[in-house]
C-alpha atoms as a PDB file:
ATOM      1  CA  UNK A   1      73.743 112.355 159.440  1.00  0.00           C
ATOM      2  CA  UNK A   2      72.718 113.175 155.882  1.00  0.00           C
ATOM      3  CA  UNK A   3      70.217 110.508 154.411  1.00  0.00           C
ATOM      4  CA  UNK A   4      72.154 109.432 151.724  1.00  0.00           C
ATOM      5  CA  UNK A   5      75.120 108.920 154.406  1.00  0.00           C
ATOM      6  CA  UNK A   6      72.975 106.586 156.688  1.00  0.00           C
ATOM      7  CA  UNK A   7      71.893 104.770 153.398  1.00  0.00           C
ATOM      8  CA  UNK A   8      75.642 104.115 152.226  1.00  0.00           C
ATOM      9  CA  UNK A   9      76.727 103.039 155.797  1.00  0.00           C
ATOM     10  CA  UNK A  10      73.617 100.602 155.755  1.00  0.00           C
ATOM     11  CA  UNK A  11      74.116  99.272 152.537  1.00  0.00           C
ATOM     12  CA  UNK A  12      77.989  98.700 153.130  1.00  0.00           C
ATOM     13  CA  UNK A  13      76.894  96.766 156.490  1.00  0.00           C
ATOM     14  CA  UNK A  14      74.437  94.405 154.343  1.00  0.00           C
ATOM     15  CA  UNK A  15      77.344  93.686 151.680  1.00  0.00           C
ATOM     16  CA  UNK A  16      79.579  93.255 154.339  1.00  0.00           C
ATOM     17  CA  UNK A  17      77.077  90.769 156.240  1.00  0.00           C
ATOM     18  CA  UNK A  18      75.679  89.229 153.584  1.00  0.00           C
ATOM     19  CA  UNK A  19      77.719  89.455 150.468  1.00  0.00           C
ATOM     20  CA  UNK A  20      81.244  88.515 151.328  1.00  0.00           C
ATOM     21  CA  UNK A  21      80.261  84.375 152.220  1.00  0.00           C
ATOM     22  CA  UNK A  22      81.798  83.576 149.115  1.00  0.00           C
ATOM     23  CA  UNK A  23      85.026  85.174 149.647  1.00  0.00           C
ATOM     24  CA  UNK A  24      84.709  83.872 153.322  1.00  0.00           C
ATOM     25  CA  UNK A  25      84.062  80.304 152.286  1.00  0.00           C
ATOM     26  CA  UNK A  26      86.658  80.365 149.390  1.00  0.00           C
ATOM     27  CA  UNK A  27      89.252  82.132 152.324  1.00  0.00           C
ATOM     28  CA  UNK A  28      88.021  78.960 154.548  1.00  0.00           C
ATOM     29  CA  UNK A  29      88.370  76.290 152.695  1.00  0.00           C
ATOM     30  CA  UNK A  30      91.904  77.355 151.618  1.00  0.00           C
ATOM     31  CA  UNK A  31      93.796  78.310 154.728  1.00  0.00           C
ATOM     32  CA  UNK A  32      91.358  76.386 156.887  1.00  0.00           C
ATOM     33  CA  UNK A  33      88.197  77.133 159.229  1.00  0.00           C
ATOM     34  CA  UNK A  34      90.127  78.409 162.480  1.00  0.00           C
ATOM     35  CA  UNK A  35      92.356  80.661 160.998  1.00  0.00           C
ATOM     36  CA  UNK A  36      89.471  82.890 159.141  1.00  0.00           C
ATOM     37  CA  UNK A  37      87.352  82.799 162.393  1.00  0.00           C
ATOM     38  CA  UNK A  38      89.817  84.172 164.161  1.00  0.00           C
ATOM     39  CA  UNK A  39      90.647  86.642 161.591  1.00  0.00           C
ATOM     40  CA  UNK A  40      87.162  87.639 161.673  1.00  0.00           C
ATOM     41  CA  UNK A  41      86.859  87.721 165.039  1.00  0.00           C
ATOM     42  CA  UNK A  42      90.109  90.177 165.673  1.00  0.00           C
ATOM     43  CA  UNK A  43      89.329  92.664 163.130  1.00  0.00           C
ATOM     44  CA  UNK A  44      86.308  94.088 164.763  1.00  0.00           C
ATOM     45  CA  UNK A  45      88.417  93.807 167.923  1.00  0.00           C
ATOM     46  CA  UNK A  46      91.086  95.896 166.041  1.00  0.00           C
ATOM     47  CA  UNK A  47      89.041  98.491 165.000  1.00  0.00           C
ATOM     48  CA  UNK A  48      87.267  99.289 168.231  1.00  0.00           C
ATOM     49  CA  UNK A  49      90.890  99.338 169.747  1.00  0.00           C
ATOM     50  CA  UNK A  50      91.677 102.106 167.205  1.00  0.00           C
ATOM     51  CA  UNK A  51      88.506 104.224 167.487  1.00  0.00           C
END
């Protein structure tokens, strides 16, 4: 992989990771803890099902 390729895919993990607790917390307490867990637990799931 080209450098600046590894350096997107690494930077899109930390935002990922690390920059979307607000949007996680705001999705939480809206709709409820459970709900958004298990959303975040099935879209990984979904996405090694479809690679």
């Amino acid at each position: 992989m080209a450098g600046r390729l590894v350096g997107f895919v690494l930077g899109l993990r930390t935002f990922s990771q690390q920059g979307l607790f607000v949007i996680g917390g705001a999705l939480a307490g809206r709709y409820g803890i459970l709900p958004v867990v298990l959303t975040g637990c099935a879209l990984p799931i979904g996405g090694f099902g479809w690679s």
